[in-house]
Protein backbone atom coordinates (compact mmCIF):
# COMPACT_ATOMS: atom_id res chain seq x y z
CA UNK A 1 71.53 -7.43 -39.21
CA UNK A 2 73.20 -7.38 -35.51
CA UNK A 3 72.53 -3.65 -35.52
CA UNK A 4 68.63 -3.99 -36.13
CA UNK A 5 68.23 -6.89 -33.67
CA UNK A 6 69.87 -5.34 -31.16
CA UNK A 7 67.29 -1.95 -31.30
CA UNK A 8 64.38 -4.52 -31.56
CA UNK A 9 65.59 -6.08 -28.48
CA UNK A 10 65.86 -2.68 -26.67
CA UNK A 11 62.65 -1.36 -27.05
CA UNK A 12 61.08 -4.75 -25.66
CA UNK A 13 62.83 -4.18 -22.68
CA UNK A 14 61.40 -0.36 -22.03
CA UNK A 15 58.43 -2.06 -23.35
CA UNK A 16 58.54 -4.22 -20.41
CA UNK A 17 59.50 -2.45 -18.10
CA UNK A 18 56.86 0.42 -18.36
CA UNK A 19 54.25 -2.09 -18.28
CA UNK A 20 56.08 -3.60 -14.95
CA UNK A 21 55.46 -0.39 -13.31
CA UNK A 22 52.45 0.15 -14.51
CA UNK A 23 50.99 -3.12 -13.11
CA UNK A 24 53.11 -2.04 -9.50
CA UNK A 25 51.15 1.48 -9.52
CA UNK A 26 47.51 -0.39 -10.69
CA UNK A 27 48.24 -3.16 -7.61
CA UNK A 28 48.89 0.17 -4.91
CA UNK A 29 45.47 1.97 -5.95
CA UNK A 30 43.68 -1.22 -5.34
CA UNK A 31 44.92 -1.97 -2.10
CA UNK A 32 44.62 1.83 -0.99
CA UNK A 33 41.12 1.97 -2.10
CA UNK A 34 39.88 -1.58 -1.40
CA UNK A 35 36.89 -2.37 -3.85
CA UNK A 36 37.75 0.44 -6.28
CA UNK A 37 39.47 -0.88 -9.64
CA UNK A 38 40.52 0.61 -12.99
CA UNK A 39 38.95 -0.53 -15.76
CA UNK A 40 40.64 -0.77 -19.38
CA UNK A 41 38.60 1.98 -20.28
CA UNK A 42 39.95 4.74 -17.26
CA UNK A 43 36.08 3.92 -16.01
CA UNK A 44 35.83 3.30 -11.84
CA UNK A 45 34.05 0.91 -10.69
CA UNK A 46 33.55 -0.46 -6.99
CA UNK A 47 32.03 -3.71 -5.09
CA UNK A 48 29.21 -2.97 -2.86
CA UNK A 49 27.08 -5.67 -1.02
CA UNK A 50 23.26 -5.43 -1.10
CA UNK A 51 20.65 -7.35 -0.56
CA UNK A 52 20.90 -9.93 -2.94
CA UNK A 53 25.19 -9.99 -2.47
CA UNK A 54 27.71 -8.44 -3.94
CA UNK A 55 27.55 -6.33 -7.27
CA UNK A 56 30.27 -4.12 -9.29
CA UNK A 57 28.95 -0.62 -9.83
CA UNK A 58 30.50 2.75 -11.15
CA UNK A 59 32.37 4.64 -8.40
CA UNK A 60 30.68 7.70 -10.51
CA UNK A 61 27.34 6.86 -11.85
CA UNK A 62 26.82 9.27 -14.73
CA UNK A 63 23.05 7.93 -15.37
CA UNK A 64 21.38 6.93 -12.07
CA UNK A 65 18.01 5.95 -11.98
CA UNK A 66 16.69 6.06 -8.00
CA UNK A 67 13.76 3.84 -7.57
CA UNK A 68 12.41 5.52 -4.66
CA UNK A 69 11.77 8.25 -4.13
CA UNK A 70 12.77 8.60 -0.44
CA UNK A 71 15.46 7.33 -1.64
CA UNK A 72 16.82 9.93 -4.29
CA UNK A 73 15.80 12.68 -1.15
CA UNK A 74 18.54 10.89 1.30
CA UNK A 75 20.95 10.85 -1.78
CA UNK A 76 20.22 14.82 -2.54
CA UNK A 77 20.38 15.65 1.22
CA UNK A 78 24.00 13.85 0.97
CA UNK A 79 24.91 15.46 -1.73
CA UNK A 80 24.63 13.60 -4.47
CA UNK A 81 21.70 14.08 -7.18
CA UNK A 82 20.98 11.37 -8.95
CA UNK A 83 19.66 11.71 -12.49
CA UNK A 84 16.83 10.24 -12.82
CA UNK A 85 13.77 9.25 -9.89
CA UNK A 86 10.51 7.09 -10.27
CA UNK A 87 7.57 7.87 -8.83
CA UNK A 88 4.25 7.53 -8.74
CA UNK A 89 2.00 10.65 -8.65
CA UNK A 90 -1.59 9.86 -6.84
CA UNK A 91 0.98 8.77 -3.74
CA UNK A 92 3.65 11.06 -3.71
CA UNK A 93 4.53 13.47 -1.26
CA UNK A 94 3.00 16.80 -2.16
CA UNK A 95 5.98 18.83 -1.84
CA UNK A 96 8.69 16.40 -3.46
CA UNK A 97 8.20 16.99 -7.30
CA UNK A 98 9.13 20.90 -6.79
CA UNK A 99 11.94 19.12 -4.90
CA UNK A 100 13.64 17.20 -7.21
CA UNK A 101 12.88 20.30 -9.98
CA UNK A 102 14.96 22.86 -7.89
CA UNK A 103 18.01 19.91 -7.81
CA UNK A 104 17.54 19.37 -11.24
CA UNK A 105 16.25 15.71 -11.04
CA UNK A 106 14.50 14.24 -13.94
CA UNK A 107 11.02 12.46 -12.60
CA UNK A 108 9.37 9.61 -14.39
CA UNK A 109 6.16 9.15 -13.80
CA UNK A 110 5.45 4.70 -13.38
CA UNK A 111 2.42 2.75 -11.99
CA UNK A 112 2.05 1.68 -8.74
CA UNK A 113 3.90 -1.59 -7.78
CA UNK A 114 5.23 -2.55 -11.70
CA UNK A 115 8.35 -2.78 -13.58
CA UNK A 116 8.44 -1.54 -16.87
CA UNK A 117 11.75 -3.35 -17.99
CA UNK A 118 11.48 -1.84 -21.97
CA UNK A 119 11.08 2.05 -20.19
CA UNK A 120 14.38 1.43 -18.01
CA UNK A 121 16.00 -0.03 -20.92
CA UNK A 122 14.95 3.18 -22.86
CA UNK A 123 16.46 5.49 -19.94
CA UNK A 124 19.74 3.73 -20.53
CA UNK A 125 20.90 4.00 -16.92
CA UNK A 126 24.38 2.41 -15.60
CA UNK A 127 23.21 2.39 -12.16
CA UNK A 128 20.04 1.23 -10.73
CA UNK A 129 19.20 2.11 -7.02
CA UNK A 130 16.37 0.77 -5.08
CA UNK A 131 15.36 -1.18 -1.54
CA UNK A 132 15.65 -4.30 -1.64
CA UNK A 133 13.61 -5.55 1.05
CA UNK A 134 10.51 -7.25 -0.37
CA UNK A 135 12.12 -7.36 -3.16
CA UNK A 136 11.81 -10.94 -5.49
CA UNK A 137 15.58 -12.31 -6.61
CA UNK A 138 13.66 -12.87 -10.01
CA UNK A 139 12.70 -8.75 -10.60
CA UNK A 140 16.41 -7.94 -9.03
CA UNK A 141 17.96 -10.39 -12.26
CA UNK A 142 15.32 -8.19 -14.65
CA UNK A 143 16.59 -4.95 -13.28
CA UNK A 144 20.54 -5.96 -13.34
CA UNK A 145 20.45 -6.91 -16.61
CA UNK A 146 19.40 -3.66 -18.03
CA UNK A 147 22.12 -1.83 -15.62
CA UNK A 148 24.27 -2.62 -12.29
CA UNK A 149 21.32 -2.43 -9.94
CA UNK A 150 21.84 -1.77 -6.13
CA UNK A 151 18.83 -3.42 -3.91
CA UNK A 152 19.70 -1.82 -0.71
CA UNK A 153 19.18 -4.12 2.18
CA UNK A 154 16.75 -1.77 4.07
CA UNK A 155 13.54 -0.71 3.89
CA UNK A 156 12.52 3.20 3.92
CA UNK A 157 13.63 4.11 7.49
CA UNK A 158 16.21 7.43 7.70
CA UNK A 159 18.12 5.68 10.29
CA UNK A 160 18.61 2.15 8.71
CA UNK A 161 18.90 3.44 4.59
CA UNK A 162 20.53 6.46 4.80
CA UNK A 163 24.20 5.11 6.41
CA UNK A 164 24.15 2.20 4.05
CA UNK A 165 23.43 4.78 0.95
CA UNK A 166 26.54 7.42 2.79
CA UNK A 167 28.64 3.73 2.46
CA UNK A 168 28.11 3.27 -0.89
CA UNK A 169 28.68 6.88 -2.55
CA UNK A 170 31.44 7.93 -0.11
CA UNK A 171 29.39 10.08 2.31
CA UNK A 172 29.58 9.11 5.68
CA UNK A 173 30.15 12.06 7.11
CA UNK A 174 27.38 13.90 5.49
CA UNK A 175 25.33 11.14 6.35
CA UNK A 176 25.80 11.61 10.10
CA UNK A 177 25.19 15.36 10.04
CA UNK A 178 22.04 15.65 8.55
CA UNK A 179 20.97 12.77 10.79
CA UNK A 180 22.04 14.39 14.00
CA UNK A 181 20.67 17.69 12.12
CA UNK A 182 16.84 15.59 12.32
CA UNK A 183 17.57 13.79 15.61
CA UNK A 184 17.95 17.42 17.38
CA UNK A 185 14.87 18.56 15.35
CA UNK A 186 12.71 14.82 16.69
CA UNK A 187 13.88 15.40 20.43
CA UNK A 188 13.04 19.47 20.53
CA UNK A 189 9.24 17.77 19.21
CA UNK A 190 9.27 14.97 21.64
CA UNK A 191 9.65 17.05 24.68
CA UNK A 192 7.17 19.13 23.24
CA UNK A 193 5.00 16.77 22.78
CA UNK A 194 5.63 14.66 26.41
CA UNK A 195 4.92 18.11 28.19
CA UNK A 196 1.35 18.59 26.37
CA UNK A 197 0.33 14.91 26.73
CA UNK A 198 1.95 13.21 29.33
CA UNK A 199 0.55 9.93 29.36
CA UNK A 200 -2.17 10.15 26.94
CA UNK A 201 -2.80 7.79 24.23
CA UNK A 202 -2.72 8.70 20.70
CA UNK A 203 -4.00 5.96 17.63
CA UNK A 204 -3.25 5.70 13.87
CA UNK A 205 -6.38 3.93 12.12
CA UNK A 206 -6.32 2.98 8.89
CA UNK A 207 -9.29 3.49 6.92
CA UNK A 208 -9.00 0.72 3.81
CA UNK A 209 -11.59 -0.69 1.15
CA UNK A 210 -13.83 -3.04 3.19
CA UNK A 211 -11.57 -3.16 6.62
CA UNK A 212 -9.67 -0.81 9.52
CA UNK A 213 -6.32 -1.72 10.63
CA UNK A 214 -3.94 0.02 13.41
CA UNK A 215 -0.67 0.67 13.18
CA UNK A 216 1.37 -1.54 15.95
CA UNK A 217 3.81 0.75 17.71
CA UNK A 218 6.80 -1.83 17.53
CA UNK A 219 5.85 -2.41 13.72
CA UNK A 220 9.18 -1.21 12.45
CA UNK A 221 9.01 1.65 9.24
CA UNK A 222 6.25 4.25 9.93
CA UNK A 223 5.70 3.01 13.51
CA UNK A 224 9.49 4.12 14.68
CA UNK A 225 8.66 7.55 13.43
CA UNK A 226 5.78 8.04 15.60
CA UNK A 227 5.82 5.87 18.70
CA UNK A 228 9.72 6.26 19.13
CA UNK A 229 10.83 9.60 17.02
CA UNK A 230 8.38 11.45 18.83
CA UNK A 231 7.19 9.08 21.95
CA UNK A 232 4.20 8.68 21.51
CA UNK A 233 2.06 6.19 23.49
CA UNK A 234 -0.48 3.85 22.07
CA UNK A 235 -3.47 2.65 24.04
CA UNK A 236 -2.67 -0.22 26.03
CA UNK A 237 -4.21 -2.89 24.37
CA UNK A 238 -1.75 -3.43 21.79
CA UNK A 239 1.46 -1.16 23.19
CA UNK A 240 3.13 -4.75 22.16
CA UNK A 241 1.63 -5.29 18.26
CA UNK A 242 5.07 -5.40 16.37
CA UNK A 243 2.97 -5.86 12.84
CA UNK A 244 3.07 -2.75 10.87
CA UNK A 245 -1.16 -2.34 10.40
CA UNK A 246 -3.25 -4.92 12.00
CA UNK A 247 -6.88 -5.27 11.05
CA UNK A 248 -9.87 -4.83 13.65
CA UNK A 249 -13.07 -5.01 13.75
CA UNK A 250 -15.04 -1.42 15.09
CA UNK A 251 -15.97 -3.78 17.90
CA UNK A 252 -12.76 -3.24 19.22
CA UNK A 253 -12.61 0.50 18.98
CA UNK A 254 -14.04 0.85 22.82
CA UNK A 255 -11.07 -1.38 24.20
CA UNK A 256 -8.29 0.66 22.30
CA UNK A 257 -10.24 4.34 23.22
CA UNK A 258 -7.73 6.64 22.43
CA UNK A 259 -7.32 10.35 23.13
CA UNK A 260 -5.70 11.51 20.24
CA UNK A 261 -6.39 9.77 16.46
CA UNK A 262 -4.31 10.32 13.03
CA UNK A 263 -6.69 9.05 10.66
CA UNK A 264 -5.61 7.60 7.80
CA UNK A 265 -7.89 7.68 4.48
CA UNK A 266 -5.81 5.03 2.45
CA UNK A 267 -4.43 6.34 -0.55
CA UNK A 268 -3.98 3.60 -3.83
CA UNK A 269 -4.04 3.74 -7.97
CA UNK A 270 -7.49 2.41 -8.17
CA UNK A 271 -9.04 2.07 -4.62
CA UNK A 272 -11.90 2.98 -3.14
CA UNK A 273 -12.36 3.71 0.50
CA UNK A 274 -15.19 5.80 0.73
CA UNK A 275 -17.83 3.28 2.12
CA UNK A 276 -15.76 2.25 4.67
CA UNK A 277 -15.02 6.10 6.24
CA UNK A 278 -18.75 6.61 5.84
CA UNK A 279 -19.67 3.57 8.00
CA UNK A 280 -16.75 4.55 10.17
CA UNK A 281 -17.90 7.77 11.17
CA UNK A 282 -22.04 6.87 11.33
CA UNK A 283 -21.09 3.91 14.00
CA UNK A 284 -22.23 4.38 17.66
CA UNK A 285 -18.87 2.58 18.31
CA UNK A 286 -16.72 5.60 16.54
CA UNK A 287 -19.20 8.58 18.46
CA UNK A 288 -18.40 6.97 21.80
CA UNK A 289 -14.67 7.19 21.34
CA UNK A 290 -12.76 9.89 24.00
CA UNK A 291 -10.90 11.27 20.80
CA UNK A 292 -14.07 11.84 18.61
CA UNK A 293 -15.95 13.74 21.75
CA UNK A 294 -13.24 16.03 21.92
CA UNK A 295 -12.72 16.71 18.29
CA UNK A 296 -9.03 15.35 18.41
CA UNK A 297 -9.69 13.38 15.15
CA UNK A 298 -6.69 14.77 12.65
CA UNK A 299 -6.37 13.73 8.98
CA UNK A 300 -3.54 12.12 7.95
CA UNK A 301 -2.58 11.68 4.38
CA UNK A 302 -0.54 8.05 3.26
CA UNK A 303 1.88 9.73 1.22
CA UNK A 304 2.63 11.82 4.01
CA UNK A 305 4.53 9.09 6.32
CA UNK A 306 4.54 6.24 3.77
CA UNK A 307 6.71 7.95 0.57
CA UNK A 308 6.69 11.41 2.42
CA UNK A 309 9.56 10.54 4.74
CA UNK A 310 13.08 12.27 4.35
CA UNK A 311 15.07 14.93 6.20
CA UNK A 312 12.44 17.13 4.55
CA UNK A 313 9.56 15.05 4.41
CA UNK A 314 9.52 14.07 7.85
CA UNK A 315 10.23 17.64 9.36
CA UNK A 316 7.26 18.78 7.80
CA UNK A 317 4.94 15.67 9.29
CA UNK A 318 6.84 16.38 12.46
CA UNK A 319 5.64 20.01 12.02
CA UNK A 320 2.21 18.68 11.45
CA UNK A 321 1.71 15.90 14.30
CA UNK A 322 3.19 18.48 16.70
CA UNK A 323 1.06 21.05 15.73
CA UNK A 324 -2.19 19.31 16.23
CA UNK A 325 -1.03 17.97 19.44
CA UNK A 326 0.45 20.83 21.58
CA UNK A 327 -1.51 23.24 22.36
């Protein structure tokens, strides 16, 4: 009887003692790595912060599903392809769903502005990705109950989302060299652009169902693209308009008089804006205009600077506003 207590007591102690230094060796990776933990199951998972606070995701997302699709381009760009991207077609970028098929991206084709909760659920992602600005705490509970969901606290802007994306996956340094990659691209099309037009103005209208608005050149999103990306100047009369569009009557047209015009023929599931071009463009008001006279009127599609944007995206609408510009 001594003899077999005295083995049982033995192996508890190496029992012990292996799970001593195992707990030692867990306690070292988590302060090396910081937010990274070991989970019963060998799975990684990390702390991030987003909009809405703090939320434990895997370190190495096997399913992730990329809300937008601006987004999933930063991510690829980074190097990292996610799985999955929603988008909606009639507003998409032109070039993106070739894109995402030479990186091997599945796209899922959604309405415009809904949640389908039961098609995530179906997709069975364990990572959600999205912006969260304008986003309502009650869809971010939805969304992070079918999966760990990540509203970035950002909107769409290369310069604001795509660090805070690098942060999360690990890719910093990536991050910064396809951004100074752009920023050389952006300043080579600024001076460019500076040299042609000096001090002329240049507008972007907005052609909506039943109304015009302008975009403000300290609106933030689109507006940093064109009025500081590329410098251009916006007439006078509302070089301070920080809102993103404003609306205006075609009274006003005369007072804003640009030289140059990107005209926008708004792009939505379901809307209508052919009236309001037509009426545009058979007004004395729009005839009069400096820009009209001298046929510097260029089309400019939404999806091209709303979704369209991107280290690829906005190259090629660089490309574009440069080349109907500069001579």
């Amino acid at each position: 009887m001594l003899v077999v207590i005295c083995i049982l007591l033995a192996a508890c102690s190496s029992g012990t003692k292996e799970e001593t230094t195992a707990g030692i060796s867990g306690t070292q990776s988590e302060e090396a790595t910081s937010t990274t933990k070991v989970e019963p199951n060998n799975s990684e998972t990390k702390v991030v912060k987003d909009q809405f606070g703090e939320v434990t995701i895997p370190a190495h997302p096997q399913n992730l599903v990329v809300f937008d699709s601006i987004y999933a381009e930063y991510l690829i760009e980074m190097g990292v392809t996610p799985q999955i991207v929603l988008y909606t077609p009639e507003v998409e970028a032109e070039y993106r769903p070739a894109y995402f098929k030479e990186h091997g991206v599945q796209t899922i084709e959604v309405e415009q502005y809904q949640y389908n909760y039961e098609q995530l659920l179906a997709l069975s992602p364990d990572m959600i990705l999205t912006a969260g600005e304008g986003m309502e705490q009650g869809v971010y509970d939805e969304l992070s109950k079918i999966a760990p969901t990540v509203a970035l606290d950002a909107n769409s802007e290369m310069e604001r989302a795509m660090p805070k994306l690098a942060a999360i996956f690990d890719k910093t340094e990536e991050s910064a060299k396809v951004l100074a990659e752009f920023e050389e691209k952006a300043a080579q099309a600024k001076d460019k652009i500076a040299t042609a037009l000096g001090d002329k103005t240049v507008l972007v209208l907005r052609v909506e169902h039943n109304r015009y608005r302008f975009m403000g050149p300290k609106g933030g999103s689109s507006s940093v693209f064109f009025y500081e990306t590329l410098g251009l100047n916006s007439p006078e009369a509302i070089k301070d308009s920080t809102d993103w569009f404003s609306q205006f009557s075609l009274e006003f047209l005369p007072e804003l008089n640009p030289d140059y015009i990107f005209l926008e023929d708004r792009t939505l599931v379901g809307y209508d804006t052919k009236k309001s071009m037509e009426d545009l463009k058979s007004s004395q008001v729009w005839a009069n205009l400096k820009a009209v006279k001298n046929d510097h009127v260029f089309p400019l599609k939404t999806s091209e600077f709303v979704s369209g944007v991107g280290p690829i995206g906005s190259v090629k609408l660089m490309d574009y506003v440069v080349g109907k510009l500069v001579p």
